[in-house]
Protein backbone atom coordinates (compact mmCIF):
# COMPACT_ATOMS: atom_id res chain seq x y z
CA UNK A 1 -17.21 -5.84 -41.03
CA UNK A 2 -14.65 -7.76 -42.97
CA UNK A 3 -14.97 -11.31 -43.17
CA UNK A 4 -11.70 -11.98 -41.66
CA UNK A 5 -12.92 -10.56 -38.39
CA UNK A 6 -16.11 -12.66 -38.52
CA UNK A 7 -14.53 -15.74 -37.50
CA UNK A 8 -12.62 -14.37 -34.63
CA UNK A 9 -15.29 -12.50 -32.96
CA UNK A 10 -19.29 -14.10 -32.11
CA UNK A 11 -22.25 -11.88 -31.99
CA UNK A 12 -21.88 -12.00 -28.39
CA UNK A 13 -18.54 -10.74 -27.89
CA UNK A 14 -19.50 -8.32 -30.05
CA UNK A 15 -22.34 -6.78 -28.26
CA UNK A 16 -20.09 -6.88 -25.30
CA UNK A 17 -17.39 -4.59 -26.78
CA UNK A 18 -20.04 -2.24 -28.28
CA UNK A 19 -21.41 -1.87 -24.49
CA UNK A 20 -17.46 -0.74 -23.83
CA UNK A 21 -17.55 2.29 -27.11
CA UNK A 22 -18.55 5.22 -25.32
CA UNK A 23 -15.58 4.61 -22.72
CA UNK A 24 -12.81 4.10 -24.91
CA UNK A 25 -11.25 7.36 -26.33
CA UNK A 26 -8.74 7.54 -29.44
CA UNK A 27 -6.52 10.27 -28.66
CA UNK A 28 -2.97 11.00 -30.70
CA UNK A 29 -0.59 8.32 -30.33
CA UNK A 30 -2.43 6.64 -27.53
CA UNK A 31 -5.80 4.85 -27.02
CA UNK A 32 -7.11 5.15 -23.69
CA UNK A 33 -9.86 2.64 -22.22
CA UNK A 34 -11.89 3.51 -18.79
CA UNK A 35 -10.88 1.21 -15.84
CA UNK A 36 -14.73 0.32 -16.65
CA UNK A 37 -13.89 -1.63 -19.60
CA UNK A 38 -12.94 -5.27 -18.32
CA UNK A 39 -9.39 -6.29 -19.25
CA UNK A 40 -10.50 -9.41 -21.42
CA UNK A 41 -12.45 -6.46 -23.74
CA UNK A 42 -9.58 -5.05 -24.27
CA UNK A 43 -6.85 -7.62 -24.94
CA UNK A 44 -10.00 -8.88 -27.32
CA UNK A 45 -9.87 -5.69 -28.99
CA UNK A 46 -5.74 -5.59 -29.36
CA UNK A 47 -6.16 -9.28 -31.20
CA UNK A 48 -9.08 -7.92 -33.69
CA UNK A 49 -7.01 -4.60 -34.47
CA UNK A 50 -4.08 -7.42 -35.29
CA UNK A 51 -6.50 -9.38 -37.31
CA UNK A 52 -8.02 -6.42 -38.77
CA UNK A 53 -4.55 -4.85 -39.74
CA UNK A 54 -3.87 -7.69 -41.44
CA UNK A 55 -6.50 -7.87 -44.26
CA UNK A 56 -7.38 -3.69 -43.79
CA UNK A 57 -5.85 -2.54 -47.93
CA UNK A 58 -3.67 0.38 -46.98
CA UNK A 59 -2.37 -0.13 -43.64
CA UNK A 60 -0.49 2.48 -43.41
CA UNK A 61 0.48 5.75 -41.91
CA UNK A 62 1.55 8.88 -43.70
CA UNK A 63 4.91 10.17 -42.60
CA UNK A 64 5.92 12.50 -44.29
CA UNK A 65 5.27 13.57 -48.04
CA UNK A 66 7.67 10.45 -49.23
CA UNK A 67 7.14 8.15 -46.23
CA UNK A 68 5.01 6.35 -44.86
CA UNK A 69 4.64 3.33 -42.03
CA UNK A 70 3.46 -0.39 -42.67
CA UNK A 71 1.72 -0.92 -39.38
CA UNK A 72 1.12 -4.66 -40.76
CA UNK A 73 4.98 -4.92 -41.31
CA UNK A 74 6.43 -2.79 -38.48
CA UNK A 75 8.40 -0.83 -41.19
CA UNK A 76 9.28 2.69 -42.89
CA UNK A 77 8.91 2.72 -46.33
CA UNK A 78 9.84 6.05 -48.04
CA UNK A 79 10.76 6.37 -51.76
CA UNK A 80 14.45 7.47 -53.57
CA UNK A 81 14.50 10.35 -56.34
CA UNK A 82 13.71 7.69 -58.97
CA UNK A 83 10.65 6.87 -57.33
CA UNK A 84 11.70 3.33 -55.76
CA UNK A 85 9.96 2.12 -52.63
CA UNK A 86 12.82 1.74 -49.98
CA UNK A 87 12.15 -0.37 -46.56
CA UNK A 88 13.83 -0.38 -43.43
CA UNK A 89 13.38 -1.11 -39.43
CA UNK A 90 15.17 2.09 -37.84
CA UNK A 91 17.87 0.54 -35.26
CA UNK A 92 16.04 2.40 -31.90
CA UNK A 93 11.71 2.93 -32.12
CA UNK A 94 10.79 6.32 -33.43
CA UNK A 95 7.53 7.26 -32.63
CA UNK A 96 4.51 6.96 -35.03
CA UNK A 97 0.74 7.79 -34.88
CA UNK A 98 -1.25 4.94 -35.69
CA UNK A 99 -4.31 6.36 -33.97
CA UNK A 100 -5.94 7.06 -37.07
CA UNK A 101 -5.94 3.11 -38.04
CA UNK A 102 -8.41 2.77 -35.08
CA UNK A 103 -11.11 4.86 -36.21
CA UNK A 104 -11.53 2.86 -39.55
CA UNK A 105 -11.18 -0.83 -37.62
CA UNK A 106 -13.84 0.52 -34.33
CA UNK A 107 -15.92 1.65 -37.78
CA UNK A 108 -15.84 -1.59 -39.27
CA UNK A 109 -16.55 -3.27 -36.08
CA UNK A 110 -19.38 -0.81 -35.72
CA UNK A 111 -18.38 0.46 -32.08
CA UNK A 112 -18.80 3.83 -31.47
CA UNK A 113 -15.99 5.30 -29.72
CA UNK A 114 -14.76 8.92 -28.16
CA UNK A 115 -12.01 11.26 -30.34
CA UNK A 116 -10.30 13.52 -28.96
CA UNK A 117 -7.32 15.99 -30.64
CA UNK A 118 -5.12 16.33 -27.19
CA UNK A 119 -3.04 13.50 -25.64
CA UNK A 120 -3.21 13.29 -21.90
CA UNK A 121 -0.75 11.15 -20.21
CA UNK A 122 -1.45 9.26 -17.22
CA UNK A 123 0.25 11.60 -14.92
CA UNK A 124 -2.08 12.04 -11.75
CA UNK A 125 -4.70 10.31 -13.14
CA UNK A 126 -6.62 7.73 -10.83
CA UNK A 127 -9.54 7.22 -13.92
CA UNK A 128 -7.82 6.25 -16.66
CA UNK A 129 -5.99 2.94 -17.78
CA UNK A 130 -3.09 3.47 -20.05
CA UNK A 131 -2.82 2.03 -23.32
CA UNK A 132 0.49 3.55 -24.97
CA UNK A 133 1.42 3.38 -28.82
CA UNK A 134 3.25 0.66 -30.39
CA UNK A 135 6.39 2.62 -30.58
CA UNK A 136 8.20 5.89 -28.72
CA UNK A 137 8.35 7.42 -25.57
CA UNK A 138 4.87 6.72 -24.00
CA UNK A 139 5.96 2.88 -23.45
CA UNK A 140 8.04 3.99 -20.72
CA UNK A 141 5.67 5.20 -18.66
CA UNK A 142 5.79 3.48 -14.91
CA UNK A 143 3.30 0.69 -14.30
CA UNK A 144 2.90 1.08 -10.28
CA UNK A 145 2.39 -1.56 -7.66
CA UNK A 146 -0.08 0.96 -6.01
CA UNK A 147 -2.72 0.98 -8.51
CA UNK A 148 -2.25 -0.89 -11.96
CA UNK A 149 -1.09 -3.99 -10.29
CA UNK A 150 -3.48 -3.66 -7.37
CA UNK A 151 -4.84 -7.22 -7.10
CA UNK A 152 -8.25 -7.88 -6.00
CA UNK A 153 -8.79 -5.47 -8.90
CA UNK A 154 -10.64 -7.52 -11.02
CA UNK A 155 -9.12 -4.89 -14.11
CA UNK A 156 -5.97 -5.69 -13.07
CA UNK A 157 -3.25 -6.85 -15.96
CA UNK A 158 -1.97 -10.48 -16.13
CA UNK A 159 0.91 -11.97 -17.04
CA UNK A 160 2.38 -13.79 -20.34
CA UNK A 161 1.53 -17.28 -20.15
CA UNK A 162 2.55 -18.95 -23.65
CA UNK A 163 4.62 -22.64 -23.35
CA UNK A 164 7.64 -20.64 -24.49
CA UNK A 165 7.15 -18.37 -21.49
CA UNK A 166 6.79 -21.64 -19.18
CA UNK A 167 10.36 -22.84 -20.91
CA UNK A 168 12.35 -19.56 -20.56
CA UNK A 169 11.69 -20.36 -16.34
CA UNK A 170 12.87 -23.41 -16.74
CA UNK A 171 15.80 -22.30 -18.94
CA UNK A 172 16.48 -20.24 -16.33
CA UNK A 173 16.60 -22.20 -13.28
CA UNK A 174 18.11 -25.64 -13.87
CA UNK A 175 18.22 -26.13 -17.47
CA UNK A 176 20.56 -29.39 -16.95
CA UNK A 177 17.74 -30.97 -15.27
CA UNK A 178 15.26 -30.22 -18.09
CA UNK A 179 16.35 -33.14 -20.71
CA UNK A 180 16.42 -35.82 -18.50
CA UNK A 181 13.23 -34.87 -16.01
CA UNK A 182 10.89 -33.53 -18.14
CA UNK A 183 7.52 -35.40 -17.87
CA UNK A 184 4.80 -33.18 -18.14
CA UNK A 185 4.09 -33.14 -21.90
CA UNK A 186 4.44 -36.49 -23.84
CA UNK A 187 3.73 -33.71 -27.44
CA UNK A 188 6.96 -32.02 -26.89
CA UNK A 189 10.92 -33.17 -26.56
CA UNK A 190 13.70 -30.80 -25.06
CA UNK A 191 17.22 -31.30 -25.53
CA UNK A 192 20.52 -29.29 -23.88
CA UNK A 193 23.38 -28.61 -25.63
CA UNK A 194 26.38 -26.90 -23.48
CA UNK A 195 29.32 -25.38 -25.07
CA UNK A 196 32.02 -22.72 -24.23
CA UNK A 197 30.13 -20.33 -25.99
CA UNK A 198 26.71 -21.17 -22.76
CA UNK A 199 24.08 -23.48 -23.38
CA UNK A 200 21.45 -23.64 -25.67
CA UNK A 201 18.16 -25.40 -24.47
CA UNK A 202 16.13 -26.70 -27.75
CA UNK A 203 11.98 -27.42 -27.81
CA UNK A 204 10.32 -29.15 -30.70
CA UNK A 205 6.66 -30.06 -30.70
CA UNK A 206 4.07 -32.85 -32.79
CA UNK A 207 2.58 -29.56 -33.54
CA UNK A 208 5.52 -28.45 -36.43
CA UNK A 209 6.98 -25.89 -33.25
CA UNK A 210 11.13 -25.67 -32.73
CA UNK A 211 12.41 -23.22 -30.66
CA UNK A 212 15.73 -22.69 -28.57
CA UNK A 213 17.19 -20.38 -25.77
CA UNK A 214 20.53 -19.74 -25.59
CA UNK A 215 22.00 -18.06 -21.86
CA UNK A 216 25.87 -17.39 -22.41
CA UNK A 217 27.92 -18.06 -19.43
CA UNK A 218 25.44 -19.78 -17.32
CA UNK A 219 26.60 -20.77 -13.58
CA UNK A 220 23.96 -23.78 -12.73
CA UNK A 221 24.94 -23.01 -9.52
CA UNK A 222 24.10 -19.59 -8.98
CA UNK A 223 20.12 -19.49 -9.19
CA UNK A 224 19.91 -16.30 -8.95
CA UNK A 225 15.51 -15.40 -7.63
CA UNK A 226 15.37 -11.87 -7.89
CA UNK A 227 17.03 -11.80 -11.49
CA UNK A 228 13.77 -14.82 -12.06
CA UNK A 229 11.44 -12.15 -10.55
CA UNK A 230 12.33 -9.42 -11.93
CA UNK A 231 12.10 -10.76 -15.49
CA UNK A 232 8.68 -12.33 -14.40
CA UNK A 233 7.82 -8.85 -13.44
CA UNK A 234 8.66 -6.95 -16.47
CA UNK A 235 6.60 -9.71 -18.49
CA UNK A 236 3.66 -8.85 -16.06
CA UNK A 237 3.97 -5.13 -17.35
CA UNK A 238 4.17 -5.86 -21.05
CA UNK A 239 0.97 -7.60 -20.41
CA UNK A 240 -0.83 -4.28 -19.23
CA UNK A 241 0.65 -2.63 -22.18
CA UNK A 242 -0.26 -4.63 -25.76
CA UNK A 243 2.32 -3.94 -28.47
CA UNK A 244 4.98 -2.11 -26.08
CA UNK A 245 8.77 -3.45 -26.83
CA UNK A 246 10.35 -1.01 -23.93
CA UNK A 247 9.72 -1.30 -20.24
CA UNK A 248 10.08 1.20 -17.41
CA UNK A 249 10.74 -0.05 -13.71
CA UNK A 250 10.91 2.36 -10.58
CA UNK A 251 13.00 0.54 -8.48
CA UNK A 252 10.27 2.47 -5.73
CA UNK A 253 7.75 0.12 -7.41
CA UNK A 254 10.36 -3.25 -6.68
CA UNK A 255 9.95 -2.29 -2.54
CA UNK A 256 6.06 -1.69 -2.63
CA UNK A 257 5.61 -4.99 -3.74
CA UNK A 258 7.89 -6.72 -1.29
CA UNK A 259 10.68 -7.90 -3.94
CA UNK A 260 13.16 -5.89 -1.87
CA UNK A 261 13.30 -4.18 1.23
CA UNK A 262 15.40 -1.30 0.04
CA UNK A 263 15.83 1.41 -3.57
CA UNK A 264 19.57 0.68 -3.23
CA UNK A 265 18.78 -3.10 -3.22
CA UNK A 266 16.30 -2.90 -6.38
CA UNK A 267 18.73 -1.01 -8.39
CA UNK A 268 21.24 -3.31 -7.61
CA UNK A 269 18.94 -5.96 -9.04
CA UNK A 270 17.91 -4.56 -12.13
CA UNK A 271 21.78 -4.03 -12.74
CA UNK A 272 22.26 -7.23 -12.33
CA UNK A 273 19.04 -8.43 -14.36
CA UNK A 274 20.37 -6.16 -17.39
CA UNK A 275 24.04 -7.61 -17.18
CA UNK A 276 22.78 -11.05 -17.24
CA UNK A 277 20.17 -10.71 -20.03
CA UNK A 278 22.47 -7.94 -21.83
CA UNK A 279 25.80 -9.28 -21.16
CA UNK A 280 29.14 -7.15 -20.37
CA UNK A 281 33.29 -8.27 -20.48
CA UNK A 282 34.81 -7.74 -17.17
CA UNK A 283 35.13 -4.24 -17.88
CA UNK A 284 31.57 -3.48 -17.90
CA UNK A 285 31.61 -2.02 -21.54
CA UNK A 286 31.47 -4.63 -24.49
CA UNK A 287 28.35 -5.82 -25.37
CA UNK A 288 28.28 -9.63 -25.48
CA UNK A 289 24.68 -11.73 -26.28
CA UNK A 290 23.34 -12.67 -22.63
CA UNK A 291 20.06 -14.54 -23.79
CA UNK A 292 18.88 -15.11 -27.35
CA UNK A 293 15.68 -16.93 -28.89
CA UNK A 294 14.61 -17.90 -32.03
CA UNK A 295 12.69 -20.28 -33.65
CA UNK A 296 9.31 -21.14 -35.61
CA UNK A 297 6.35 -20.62 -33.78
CA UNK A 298 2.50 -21.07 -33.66
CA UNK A 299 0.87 -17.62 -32.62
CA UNK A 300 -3.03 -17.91 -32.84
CA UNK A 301 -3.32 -20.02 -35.43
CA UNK A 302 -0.28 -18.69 -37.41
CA UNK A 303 3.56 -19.59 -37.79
CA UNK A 304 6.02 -17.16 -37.26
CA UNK A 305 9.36 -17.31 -38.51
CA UNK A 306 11.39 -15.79 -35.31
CA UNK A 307 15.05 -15.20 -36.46
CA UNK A 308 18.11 -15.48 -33.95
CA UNK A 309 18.02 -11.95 -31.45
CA UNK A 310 18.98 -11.35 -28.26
CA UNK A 311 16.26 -10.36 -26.42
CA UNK A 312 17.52 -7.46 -24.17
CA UNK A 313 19.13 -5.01 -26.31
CA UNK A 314 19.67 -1.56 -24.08
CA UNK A 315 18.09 0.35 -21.38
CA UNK A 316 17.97 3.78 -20.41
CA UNK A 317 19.07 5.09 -16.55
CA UNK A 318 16.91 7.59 -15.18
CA UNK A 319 17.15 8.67 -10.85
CA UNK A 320 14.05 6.33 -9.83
CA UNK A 321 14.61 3.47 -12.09
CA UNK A 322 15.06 2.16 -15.82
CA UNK A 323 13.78 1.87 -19.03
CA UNK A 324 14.81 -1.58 -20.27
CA UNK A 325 14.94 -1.67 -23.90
CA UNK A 326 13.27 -5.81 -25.61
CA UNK A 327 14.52 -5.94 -28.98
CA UNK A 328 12.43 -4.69 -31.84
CA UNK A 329 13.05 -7.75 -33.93
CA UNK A 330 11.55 -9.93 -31.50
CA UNK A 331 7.90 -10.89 -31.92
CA UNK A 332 6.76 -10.70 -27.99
CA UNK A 333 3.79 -12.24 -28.99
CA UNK A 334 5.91 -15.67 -28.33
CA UNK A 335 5.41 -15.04 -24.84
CA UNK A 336 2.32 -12.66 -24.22
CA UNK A 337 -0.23 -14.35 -26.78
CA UNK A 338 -1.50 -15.77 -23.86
CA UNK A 339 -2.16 -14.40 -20.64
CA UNK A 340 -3.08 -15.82 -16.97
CA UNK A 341 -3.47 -13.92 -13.25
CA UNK A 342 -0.37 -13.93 -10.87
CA UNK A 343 -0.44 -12.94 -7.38
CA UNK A 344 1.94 -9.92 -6.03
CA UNK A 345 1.94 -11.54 -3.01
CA UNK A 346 4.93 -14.26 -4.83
CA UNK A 347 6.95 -11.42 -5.43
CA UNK A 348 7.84 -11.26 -1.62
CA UNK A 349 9.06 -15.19 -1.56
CA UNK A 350 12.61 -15.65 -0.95
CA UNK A 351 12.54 -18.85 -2.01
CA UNK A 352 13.10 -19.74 -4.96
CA UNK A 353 11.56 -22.92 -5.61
CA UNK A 354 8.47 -21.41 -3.80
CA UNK A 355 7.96 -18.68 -6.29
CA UNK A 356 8.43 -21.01 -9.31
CA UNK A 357 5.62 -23.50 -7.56
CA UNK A 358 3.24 -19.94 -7.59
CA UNK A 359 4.10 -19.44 -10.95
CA UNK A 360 3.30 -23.13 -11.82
CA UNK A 361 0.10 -23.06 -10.42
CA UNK A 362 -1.00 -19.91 -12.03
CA UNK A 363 0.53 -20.90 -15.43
CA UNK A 364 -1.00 -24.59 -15.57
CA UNK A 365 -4.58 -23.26 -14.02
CA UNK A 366 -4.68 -21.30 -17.41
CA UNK A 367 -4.17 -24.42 -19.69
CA UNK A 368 -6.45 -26.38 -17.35
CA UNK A 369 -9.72 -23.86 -16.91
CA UNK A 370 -12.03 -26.80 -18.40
CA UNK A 371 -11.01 -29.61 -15.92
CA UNK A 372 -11.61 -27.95 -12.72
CA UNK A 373 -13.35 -30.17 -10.48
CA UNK A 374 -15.79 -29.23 -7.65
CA UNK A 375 -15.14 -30.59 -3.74
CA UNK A 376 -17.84 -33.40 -2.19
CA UNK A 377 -20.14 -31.96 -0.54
CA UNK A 378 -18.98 -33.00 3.00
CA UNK A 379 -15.38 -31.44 2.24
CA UNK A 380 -16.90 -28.01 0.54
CA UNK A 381 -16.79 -24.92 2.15
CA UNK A 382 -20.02 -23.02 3.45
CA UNK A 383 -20.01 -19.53 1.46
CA UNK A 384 -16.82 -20.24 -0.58
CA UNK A 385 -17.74 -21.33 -3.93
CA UNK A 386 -14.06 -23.05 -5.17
CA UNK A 387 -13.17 -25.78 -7.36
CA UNK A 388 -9.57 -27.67 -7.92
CA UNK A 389 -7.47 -29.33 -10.18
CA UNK A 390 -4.40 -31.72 -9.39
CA UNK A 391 -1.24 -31.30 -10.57
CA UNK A 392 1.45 -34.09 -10.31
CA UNK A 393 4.43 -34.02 -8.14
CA UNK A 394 7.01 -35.26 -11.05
CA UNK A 395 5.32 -32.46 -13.20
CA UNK A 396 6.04 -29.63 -9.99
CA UNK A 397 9.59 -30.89 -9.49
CA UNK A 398 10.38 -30.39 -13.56
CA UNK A 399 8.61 -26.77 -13.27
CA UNK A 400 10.71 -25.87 -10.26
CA UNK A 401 14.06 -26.75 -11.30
CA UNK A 402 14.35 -29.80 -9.22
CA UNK A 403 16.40 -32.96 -10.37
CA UNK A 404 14.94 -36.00 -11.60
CA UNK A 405 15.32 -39.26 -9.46
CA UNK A 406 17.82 -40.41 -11.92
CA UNK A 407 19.66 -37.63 -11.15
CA UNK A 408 20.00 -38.59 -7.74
CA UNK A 409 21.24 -41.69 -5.65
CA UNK A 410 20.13 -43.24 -2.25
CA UNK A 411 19.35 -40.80 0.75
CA UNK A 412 20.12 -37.71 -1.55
CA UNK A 413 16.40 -37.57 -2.70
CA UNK A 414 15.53 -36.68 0.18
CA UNK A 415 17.89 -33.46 0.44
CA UNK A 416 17.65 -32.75 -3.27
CA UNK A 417 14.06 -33.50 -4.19
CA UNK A 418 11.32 -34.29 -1.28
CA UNK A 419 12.43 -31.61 1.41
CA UNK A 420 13.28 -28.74 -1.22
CA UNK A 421 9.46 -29.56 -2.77
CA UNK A 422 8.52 -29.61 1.15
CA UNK A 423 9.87 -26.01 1.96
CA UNK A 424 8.71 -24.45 -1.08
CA UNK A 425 4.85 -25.51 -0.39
CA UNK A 426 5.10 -24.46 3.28
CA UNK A 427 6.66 -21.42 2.24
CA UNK A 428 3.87 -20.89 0.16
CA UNK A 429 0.85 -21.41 3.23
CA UNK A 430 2.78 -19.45 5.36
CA UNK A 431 2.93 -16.30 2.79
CA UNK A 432 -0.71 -17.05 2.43
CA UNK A 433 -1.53 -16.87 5.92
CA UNK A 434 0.56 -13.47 6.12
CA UNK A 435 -2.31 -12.45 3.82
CA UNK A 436 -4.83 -9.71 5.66
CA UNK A 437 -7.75 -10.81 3.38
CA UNK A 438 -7.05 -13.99 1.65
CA UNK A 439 -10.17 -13.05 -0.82
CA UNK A 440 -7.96 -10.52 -2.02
């Protein structure tokens, strides 16, 4: 093993991914993992490959008999008639076979694993969890409510759960309130700049992190929940699929999980997602930036240098849904490096505060695994194992998108902070108790 992998990986969660070899396969283009092999394995595995990519000597993939693919670069390189090395990104993702990177890296990690010459897609199958290539066609394929996302499933995907993830909400849903409320983290300072252009929403951390958002034409008015949801969702299904920059939605997928009640409402909200992320002039046809990030960031341990990009760049209509294009450009590790569990249940809150408080919970539980605290015994419940952790109501009003007190003046804090924070947890129990099998 190289030694770059030896500090990443102990001898124990090595022995656990051996246990895993015999039901992973490397097929062409595609790796594919038994729904056996827990979902921390394999996320471990994606971060080794990275790792192992990294400090591997030639990682690359013959293209052609002048071309080949940087898989540590995410770029072509092919050579002129002189002989010069030429690089270059192509503008939409071509596919390319990187299976035969794996074989070396599972070799070097000393995990024995299946090969097989044929690539089966996931068509039909009930065995199999998909694990598509970094690039092409295969990303697209539908992540469904009825069995991927199947909660209670303890191989279930999660969702991205980095502090730039946490910011984009809040971005999102009231970023005027955001300079002057935020509490929650004395190691990091926001500031909001609006122009005519939108508004750009700036973080900067002890840590050497500085990172903005910038939302054209933002109405601070208009907080619009399924747009929120829908963009939560799509983050939930690059989760399940490590490396993937394109995401396919069935807007069938939208109504099984209780985010609308009808296909003609779903498509109407992806539309409406893509023209806010996107961007379009009243006529519907010129392109202008919706969102865009950049920034430097700390990624496991490393900076990364993110450049100015929008984020959405293009989709693809099909009859059931859409394939929504995330800009190649854009490391997505700023959101996905870290992960964390979210209910499908919060999908079906109409409330919008009341989704962002599920969201809260989930995302701070994540940071927070190591303070847990367990009941008294006289308030513990026979059979039900739990433990909790307390969260502050100043903190859960910035998360939400709720004003700060300074914001507000005599009896307003009532209407503006207490009862909106009110209605969002009730809304939350009652969902809860709508729940067949809470265990679920």
């Amino acid at each position: 093993m190289i030694e770059a992998l030896r500090t990443h990986v102990t001898n124990d969660e090595l022995k656990e991914l051996r246990k895993y070899g015999n039901k992973i396969t490397v097929r062409p283009y595609t790796l594919e993992f038994s729904t056996e092999v827990p979902s921390h394995v394999i996320r471990k595995i994606f971060d080794l490959f990275d790792i192992w990519v990294n400090n591997y000597e030639i990682p690359t993939v013959p293209i052609s008999e002048n071309s080949v693919f940087d898989v540590r670069n995410r770029m072509f390189k092919t050579t002129d008639k002189n002989g010069f090395e030429i690089e270059f990104v192509p503008e939409r993702q071509a596919v390319v076979d990187i299976s035969s990177l794996y074989l070396p890296f599972f070799n070097d990690l000393q995990i024995k694993v299946k090969t097989s010459e044929m690539t089966i897609y996931p068509e039909g199958s009930q065995d199999i969890d998909f694990i598509p290539a970094w690039f092409g066609e295969p990303q697209t394929v539908a992540v469904t409510a009825s069995e991927n996302l199947a909660y209670g499933n303890e191989y279930a995907p999660a969702i991205a759960n980095t502090a730039f993830f946490d910011l984009f909400f809040r971005a999102l849903t009231s970023p005027q309130y955001i300079e002057h409320g935020h509490i929650s983290n004395a190691n990091e300072k926001i500031s909001v700049n609006s122009d005519e252009d939108g508004i750009t929403i700036t973080r900067s951390t002890k840590g050497g992190e500085s990172h903005s958002i910038k939302i054209s034409n933002l109405n601070f008015r208009k907080r619009n929940i399924k747009t929120i949801q829908i963009f939560s969702y799509l983050f939930q299904k690059l989760a399940a699929t490590p490396g993937a920059k394109t995401v396919y939605v069935e807007y069938d997928e939208l109504v099984k999980i209780g985010m609308y009640e009808t296909i003609d409402g779903a498509r109407r909200g992806v539309h409406n997602f893509y023209d806010f992320f996107h961007g379009t002039d009243e006529k519907g046809k010129k392109h202008i930036p919706g969102v865009t990030v950049k920034g430097v960031f700390k990624i496991k341990r490393s900076k990364v240098n993110q450049k100015e990009r929008d984020l959405v760049i293009g989709r693809d209509l099909t009859e059931g849904g859409q394939t929504i294009f995330f800009n190649p450009y854009c490391d997505l590790r700023i959101f996905t490096a870290f992960t964390s569990f979210f209910p499908l249940w919060a999908y079906r809150l109409n409330n919008l505060e009341a989704f962002l408080l599920v969201r809260y919970i989930f995302y701070t539980a994540r940071m927070n695994g190591g303070k847990f605290k367990r009941p008294d015994k006289a308030d513990s419940i026979e059979g039900h194992q739990y433990k909790y952790f307390t969260l502050m109501l100043d903190s859960i009003r910035d998360a939400i998108g709720l004003p700060s007190p300074a914001d507000v003046t005599g009896r307003k804090y009532k209407e503006k902070i207490r009862t909106p924070l009110e209605e969002a947890i009730e809304d939350v129990e009652a969902e809860i108790e709508r729940i067949n099998d809470p265990e679920q």
